[in-house]
PDB file of N, CA and C in Angstrom:
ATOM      1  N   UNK A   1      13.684   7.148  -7.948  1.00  0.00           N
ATOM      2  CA  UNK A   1      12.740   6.043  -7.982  1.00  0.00           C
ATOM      3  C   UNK A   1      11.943   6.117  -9.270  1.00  0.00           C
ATOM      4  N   UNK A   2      11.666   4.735  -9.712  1.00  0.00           N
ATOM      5  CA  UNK A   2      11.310   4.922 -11.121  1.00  0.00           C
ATOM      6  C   UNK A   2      10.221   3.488 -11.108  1.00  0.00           C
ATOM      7  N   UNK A   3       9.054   4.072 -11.744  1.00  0.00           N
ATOM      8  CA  UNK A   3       8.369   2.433 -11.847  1.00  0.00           C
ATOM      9  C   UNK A   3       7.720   2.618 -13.642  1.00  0.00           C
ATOM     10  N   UNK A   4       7.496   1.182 -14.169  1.00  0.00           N
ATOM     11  CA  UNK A   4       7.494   0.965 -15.037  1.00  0.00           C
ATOM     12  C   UNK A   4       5.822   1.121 -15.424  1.00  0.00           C
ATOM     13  N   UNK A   5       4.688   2.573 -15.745  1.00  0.00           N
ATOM     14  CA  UNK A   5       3.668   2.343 -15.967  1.00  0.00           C
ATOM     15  C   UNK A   5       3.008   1.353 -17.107  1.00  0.00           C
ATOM     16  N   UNK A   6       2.380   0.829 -16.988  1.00  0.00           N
ATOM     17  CA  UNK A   6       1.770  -0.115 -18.070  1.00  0.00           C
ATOM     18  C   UNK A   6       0.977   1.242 -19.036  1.00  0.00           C
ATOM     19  N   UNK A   7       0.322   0.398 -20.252  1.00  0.00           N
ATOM     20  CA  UNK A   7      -0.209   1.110 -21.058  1.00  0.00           C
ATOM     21  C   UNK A   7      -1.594   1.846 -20.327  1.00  0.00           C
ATOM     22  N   UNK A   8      -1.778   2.852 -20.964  1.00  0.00           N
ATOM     23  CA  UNK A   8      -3.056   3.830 -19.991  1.00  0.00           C
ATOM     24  C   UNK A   8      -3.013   3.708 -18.988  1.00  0.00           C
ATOM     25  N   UNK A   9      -2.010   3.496 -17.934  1.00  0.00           N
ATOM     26  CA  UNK A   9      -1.676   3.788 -16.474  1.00  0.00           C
ATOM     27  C   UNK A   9      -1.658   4.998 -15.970  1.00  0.00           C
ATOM     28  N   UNK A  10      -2.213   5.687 -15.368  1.00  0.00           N
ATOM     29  CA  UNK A  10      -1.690   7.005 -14.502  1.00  0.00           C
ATOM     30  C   UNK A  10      -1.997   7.189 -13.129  1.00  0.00           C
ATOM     31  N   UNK A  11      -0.740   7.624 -12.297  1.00  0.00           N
ATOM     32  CA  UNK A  11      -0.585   7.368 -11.061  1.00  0.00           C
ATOM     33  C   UNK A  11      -1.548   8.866 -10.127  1.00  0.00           C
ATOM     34  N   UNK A  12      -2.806   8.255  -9.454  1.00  0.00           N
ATOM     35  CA  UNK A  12      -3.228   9.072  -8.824  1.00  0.00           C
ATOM     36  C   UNK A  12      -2.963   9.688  -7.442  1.00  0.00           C
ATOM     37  N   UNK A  13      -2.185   8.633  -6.737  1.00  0.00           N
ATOM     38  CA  UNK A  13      -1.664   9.289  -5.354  1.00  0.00           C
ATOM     39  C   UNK A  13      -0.892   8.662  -5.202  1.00  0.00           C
ATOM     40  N   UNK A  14       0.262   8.979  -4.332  1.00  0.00           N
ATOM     41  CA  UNK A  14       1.817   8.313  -4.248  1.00  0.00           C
ATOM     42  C   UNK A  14       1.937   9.140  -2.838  1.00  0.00           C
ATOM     43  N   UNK A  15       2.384   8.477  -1.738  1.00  0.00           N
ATOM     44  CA  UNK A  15       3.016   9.273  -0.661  1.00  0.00           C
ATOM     45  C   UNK A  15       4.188   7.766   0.252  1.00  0.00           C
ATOM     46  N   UNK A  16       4.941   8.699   0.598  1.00  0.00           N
ATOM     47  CA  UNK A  16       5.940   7.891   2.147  1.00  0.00           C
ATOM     48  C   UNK A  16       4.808   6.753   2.866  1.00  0.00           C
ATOM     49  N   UNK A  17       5.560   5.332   2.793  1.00  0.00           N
ATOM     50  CA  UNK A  17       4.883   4.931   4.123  1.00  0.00           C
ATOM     51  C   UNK A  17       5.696   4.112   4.521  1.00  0.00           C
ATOM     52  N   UNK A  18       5.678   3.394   5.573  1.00  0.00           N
ATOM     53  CA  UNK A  18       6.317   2.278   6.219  1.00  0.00           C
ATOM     54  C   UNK A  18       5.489   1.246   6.304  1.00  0.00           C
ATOM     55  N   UNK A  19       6.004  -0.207   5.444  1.00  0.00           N
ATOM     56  CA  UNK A  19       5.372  -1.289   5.031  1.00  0.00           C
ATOM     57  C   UNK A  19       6.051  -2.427   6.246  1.00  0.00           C
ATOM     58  N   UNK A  20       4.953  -3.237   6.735  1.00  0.00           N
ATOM     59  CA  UNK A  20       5.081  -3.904   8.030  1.00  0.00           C
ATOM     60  C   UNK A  20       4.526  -5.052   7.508  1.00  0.00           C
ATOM     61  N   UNK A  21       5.753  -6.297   7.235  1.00  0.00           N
ATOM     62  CA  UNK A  21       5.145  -7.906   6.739  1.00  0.00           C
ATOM     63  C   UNK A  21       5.888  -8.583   7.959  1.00  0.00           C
ATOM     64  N   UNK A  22       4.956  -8.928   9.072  1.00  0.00           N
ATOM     65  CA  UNK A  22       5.652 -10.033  10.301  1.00  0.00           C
ATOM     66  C   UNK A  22       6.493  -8.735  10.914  1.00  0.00           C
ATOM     67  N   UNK A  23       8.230  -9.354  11.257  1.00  0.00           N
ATOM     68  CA  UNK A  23       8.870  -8.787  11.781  1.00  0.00           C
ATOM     69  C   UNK A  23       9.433  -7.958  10.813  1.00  0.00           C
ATOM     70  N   UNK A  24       9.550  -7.750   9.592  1.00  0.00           N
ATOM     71  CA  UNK A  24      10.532  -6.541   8.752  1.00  0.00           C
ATOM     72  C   UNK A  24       9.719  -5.266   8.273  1.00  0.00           C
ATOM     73  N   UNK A  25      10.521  -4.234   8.200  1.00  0.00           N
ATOM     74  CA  UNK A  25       9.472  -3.152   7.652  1.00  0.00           C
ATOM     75  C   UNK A  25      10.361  -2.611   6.745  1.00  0.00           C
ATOM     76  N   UNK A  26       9.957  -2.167   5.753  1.00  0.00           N
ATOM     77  CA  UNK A  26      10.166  -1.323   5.076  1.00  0.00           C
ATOM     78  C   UNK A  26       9.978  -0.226   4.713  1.00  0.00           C
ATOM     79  N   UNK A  27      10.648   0.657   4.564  1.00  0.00           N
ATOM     80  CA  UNK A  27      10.162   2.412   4.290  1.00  0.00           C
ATOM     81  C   UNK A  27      10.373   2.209   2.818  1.00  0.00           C
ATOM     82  N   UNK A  28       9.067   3.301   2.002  1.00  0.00           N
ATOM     83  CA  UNK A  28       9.310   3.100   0.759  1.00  0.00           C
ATOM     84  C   UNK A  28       7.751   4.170   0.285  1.00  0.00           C
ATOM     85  N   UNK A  29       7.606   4.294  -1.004  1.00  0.00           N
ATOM     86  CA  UNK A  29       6.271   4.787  -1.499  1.00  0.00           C
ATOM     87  C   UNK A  29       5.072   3.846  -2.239  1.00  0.00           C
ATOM     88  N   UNK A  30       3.922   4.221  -1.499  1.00  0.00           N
ATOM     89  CA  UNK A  30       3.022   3.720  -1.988  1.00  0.00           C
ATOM     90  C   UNK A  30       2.672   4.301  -3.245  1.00  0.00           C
ATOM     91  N   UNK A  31       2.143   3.738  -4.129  1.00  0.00           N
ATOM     92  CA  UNK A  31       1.651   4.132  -5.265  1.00  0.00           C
ATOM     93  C   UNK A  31       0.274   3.471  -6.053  1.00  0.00           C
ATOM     94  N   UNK A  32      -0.773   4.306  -6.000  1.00  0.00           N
ATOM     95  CA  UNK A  32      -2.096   3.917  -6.551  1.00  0.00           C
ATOM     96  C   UNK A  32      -2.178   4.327  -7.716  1.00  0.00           C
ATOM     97  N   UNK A  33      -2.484   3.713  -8.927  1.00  0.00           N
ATOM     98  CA  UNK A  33      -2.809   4.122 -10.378  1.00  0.00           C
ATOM     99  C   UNK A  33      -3.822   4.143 -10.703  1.00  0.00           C
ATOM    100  N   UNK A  34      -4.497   4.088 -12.156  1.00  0.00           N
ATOM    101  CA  UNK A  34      -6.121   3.847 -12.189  1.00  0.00           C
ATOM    102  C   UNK A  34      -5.916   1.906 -12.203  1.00  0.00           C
ATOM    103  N   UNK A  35      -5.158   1.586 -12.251  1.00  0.00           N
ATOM    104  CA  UNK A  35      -4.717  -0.332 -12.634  1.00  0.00           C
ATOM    105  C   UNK A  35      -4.257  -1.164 -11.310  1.00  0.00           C
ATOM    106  N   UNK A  36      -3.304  -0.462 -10.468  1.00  0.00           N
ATOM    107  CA  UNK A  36      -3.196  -1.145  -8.893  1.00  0.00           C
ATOM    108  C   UNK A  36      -2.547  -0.361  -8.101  1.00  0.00           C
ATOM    109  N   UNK A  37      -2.028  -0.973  -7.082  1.00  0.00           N
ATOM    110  CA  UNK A  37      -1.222  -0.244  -5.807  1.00  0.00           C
ATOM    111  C   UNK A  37       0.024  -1.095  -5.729  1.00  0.00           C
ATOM    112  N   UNK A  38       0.759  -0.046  -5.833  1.00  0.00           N
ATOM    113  CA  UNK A  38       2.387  -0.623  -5.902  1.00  0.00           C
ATOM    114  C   UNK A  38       3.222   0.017  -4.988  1.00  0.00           C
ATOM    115  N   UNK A  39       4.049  -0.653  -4.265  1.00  0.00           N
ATOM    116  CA  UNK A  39       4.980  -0.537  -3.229  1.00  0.00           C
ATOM    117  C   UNK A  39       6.296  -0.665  -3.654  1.00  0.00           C
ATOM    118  N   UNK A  40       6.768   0.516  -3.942  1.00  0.00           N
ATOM    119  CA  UNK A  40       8.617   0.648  -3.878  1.00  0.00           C
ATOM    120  C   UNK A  40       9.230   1.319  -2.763  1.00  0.00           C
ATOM    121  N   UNK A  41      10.168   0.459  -2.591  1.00  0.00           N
ATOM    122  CA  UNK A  41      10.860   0.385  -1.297  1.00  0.00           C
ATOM    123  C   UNK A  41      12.068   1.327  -1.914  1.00  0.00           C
ATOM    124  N   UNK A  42      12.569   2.133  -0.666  1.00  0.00           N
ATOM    125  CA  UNK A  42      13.589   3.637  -1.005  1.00  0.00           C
ATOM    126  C   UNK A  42      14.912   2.914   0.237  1.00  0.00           C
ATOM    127  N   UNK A  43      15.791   3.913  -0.062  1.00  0.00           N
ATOM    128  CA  UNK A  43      16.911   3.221   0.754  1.00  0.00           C
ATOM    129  C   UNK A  43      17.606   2.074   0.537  1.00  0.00           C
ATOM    130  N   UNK A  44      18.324   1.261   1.763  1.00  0.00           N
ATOM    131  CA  UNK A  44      19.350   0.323   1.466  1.00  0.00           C
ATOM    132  C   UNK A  44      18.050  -1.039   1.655  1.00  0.00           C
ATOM    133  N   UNK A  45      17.498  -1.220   0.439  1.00  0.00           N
ATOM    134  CA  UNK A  45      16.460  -2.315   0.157  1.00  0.00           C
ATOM    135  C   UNK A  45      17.026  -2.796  -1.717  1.00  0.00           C
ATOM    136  N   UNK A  46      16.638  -4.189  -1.227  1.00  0.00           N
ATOM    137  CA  UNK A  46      16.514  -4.580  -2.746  1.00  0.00           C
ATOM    138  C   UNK A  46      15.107  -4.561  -3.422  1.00  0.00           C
ATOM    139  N   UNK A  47      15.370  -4.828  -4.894  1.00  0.00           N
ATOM    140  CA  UNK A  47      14.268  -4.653  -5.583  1.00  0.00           C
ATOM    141  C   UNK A  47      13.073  -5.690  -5.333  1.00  0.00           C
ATOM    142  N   UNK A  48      13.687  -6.997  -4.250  1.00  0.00           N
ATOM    143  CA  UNK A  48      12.866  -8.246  -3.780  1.00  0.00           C
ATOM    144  C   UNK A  48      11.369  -7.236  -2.723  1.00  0.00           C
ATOM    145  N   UNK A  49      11.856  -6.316  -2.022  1.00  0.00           N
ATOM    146  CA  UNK A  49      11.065  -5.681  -1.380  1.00  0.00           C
ATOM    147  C   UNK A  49       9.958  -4.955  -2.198  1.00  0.00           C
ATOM    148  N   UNK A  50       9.902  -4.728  -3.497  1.00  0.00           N
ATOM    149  CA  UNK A  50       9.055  -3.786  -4.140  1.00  0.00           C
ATOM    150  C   UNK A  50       7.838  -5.074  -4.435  1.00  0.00           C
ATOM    151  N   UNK A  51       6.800  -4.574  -4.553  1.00  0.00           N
ATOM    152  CA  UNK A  51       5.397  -5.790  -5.195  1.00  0.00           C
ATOM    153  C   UNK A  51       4.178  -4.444  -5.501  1.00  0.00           C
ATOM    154  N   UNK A  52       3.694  -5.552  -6.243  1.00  0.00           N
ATOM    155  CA  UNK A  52       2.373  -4.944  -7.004  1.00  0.00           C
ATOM    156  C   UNK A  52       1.176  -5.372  -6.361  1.00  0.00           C
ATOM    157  N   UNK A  53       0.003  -5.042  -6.309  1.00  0.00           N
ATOM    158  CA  UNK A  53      -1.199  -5.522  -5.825  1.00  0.00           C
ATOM    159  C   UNK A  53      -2.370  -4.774  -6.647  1.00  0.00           C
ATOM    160  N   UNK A  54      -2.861  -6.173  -7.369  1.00  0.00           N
ATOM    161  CA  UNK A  54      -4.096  -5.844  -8.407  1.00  0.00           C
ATOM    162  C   UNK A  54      -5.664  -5.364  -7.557  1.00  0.00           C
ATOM    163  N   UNK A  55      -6.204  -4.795  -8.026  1.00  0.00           N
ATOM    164  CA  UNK A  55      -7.708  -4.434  -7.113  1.00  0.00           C
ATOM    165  C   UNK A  55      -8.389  -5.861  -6.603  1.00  0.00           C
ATOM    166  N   UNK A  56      -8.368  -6.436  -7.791  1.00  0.00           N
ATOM    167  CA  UNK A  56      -9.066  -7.727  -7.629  1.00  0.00           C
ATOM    168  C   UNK A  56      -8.334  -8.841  -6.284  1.00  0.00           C
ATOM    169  N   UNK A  57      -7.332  -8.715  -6.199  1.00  0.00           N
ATOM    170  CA  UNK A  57      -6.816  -9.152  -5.049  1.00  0.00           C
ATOM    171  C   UNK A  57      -6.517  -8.985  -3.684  1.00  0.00           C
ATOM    172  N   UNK A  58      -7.435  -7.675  -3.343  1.00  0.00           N
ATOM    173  CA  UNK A  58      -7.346  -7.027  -2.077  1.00  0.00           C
ATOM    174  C   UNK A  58      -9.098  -7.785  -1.354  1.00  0.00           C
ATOM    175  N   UNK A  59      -9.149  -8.355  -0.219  1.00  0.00           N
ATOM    176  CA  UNK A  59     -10.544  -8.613   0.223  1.00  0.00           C
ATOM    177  C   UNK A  59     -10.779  -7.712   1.428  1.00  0.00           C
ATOM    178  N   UNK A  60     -10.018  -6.953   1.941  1.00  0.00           N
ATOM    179  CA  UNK A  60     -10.801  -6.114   3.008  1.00  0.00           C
ATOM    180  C   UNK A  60      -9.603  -4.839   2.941  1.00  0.00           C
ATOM    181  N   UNK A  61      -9.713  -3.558   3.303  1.00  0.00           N
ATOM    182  CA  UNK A  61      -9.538  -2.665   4.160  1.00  0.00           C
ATOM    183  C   UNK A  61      -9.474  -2.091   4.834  1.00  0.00           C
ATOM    184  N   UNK A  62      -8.353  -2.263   6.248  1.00  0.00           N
ATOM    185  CA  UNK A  62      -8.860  -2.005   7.366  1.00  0.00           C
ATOM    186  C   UNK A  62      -8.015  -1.129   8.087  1.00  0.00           C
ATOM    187  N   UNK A  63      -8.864  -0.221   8.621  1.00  0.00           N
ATOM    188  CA  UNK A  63      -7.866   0.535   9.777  1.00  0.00           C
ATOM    189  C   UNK A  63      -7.363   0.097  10.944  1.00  0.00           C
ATOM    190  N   UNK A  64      -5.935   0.638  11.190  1.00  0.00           N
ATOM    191  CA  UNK A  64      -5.574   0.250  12.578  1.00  0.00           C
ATOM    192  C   UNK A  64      -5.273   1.231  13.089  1.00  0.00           C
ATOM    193  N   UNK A  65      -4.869   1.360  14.541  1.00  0.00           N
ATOM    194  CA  UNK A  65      -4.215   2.188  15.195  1.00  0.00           C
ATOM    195  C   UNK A  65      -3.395   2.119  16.370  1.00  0.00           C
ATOM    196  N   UNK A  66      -2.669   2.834  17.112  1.00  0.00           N
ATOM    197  CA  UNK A  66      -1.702   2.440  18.008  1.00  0.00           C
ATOM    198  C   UNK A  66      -1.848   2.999  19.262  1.00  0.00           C
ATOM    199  N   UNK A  67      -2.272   2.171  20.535  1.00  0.00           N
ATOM    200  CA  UNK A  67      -2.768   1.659  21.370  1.00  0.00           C
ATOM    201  C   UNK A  67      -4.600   2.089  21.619  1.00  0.00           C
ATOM    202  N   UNK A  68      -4.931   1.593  20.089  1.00  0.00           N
ATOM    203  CA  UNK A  68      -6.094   1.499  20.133  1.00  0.00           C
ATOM    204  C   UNK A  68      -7.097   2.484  20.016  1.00  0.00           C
ATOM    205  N   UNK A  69      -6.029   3.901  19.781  1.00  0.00           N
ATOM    206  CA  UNK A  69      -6.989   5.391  20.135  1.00  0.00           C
ATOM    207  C   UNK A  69      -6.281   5.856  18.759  1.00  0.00           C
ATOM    208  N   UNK A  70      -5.295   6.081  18.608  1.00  0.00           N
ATOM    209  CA  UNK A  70      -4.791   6.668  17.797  1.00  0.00           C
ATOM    210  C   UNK A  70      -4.227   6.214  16.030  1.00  0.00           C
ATOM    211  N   UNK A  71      -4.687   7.369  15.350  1.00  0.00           N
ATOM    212  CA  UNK A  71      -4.982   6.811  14.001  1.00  0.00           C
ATOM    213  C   UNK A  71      -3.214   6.698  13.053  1.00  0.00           C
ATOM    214  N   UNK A  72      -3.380   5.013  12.619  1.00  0.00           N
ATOM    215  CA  UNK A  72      -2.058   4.650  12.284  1.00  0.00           C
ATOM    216  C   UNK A  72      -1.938   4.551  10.771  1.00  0.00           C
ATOM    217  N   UNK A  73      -2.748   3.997  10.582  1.00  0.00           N
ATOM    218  CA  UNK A  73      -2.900   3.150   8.716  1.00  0.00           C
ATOM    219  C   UNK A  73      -3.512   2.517   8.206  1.00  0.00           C
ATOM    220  N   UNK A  74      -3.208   1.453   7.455  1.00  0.00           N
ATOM    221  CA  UNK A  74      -4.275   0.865   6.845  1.00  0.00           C
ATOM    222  C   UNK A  74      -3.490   0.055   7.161  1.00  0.00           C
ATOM    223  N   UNK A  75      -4.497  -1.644   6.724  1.00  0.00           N
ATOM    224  CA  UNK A  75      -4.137  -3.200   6.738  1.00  0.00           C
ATOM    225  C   UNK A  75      -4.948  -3.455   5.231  1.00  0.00           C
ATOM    226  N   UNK A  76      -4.639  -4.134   4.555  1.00  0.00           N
ATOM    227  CA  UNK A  76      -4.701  -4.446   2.866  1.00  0.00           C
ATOM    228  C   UNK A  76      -4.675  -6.171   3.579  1.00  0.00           C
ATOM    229  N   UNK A  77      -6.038  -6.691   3.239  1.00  0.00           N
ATOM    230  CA  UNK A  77      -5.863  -8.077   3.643  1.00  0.00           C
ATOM    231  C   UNK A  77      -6.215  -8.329   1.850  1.00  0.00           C
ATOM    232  N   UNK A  78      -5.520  -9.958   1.631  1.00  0.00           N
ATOM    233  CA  UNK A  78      -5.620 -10.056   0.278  1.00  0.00           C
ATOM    234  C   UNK A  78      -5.986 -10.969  -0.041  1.00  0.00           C
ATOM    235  N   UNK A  79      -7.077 -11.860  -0.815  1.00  0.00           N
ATOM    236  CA  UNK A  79      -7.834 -13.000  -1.296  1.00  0.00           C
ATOM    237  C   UNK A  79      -6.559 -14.511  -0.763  1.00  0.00           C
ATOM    238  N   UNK A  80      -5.732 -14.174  -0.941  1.00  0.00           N
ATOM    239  CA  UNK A  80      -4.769 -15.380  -0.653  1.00  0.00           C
ATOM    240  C   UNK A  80      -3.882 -15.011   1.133  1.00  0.00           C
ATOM    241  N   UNK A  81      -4.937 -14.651   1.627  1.00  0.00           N
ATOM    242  CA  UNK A  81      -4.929 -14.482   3.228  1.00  0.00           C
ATOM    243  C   UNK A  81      -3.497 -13.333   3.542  1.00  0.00           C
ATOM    244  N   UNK A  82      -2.560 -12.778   2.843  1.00  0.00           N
ATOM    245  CA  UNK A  82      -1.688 -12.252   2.780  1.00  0.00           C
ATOM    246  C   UNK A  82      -2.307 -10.983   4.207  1.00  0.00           C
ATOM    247  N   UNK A  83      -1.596 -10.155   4.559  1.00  0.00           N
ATOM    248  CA  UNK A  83      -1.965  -8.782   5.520  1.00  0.00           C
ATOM    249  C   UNK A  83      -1.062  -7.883   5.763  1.00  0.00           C
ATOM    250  N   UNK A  84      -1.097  -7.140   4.569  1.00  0.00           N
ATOM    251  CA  UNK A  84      -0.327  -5.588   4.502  1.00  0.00           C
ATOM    252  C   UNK A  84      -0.293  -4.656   4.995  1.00  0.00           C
ATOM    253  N   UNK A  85       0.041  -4.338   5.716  1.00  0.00           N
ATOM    254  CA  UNK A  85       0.578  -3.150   7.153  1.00  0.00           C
ATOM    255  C   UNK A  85       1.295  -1.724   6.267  1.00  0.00           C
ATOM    256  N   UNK A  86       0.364  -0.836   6.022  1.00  0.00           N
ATOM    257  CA  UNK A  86       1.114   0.197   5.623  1.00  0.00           C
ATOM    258  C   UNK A  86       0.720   1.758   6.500  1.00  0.00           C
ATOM    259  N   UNK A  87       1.923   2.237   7.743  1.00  0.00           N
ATOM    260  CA  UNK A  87       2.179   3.300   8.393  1.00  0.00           C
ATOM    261  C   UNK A  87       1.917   4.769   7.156  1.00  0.00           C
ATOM    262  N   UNK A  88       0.754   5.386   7.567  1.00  0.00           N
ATOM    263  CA  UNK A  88       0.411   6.420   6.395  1.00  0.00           C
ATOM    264  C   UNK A  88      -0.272   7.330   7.597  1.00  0.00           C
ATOM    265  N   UNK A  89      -0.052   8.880   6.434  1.00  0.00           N
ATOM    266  CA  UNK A  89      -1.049   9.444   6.937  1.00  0.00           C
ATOM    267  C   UNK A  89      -2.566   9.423   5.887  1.00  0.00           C
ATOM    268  N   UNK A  90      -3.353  10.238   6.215  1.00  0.00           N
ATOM    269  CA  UNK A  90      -4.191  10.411   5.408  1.00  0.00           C
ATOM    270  C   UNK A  90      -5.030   9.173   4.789  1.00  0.00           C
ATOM    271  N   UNK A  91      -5.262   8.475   5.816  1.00  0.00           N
ATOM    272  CA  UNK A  91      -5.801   7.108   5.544  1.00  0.00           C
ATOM    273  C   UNK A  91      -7.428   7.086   4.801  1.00  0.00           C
ATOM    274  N   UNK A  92      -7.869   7.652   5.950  1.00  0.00           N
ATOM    275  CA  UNK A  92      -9.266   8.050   5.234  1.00  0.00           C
ATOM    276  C   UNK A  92      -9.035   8.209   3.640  1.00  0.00           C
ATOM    277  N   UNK A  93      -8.491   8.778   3.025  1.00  0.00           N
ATOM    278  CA  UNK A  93      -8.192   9.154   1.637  1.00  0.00           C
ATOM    279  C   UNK A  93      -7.513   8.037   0.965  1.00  0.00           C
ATOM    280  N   UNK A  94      -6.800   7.602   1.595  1.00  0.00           N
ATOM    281  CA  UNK A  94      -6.343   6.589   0.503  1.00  0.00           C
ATOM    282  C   UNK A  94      -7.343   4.888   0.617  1.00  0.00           C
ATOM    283  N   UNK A  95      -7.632   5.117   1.743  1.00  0.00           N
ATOM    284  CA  UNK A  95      -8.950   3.958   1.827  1.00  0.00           C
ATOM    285  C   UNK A  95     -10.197   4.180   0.914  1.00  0.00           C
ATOM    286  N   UNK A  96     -10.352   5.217   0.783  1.00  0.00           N
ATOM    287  CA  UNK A  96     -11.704   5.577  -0.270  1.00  0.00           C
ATOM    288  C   UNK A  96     -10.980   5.410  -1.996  1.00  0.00           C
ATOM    289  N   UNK A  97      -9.835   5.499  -2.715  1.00  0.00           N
ATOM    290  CA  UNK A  97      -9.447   5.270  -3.141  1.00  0.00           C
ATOM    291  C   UNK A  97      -9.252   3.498  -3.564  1.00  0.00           C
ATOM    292  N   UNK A  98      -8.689   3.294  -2.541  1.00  0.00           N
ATOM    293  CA  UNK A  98      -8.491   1.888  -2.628  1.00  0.00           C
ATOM    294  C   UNK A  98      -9.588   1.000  -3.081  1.00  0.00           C
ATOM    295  N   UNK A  99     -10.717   1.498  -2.305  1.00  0.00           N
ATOM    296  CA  UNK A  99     -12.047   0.615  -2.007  1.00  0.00           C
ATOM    297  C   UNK A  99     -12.834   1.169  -3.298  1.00  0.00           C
ATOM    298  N   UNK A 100     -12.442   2.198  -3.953  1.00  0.00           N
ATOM    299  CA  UNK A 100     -13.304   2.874  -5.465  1.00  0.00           C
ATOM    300  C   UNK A 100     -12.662   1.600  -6.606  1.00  0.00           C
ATOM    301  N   UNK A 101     -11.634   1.201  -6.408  1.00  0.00           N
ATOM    302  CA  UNK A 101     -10.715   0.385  -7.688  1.00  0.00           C
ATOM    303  C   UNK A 101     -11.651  -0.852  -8.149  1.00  0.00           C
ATOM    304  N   UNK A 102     -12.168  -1.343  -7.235  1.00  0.00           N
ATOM    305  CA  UNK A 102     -13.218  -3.006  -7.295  1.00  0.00           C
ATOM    306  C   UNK A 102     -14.272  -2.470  -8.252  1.00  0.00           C
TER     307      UNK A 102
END
């Protein structure tokens, strides 16, 4: 897996997650830089599955969990109503991250 850093880019945390849009998911790595959060998809996926997301385009961060007790991931809601479902651990951490970029 290979992504294309922009100029003065450097990638501060990268881990496994499973990305949930409607009914499809994708397994793939998240990736936070000091510039955005980028999603490449691993496995039998095309490159249509990979996207970028600028700071400025994220409007909330939210935790979810599964059946309501137990800690799942984050939700990335985005100025153009979009709602990104990403299965992680270590949420706390990458939410404080996320929410430092604005």
């Amino acid at each position: 897996m290979k992504i294309d850093l922009k100029a003065n880019e450097v990638v501060i945390k990268a881990g496994n997650t499973l990305h949930t849009s409607g009914a499809k998911e994708s397994r793939g790595k998240l990736i936070i830089t000091n510039q955005r959060i980028y999603f490449k998809s691993t496995g039998d996926t095309t490159d249509a599955d990979d996207f970028e997301i600028l700071p400025k385009e994220i409007s909330e961060v939210l935790f979810y969990n599964k059946l309501m007790i137990i800690p799942q991931g984050l939700d990335l809601k985005t100025t153009d109503g979009r709602m990104l479902r990403f299965t992680l651990k270590g949420r706390n951490d990458w939410c404080r991250l996320i929410t430092s970029m604005n």
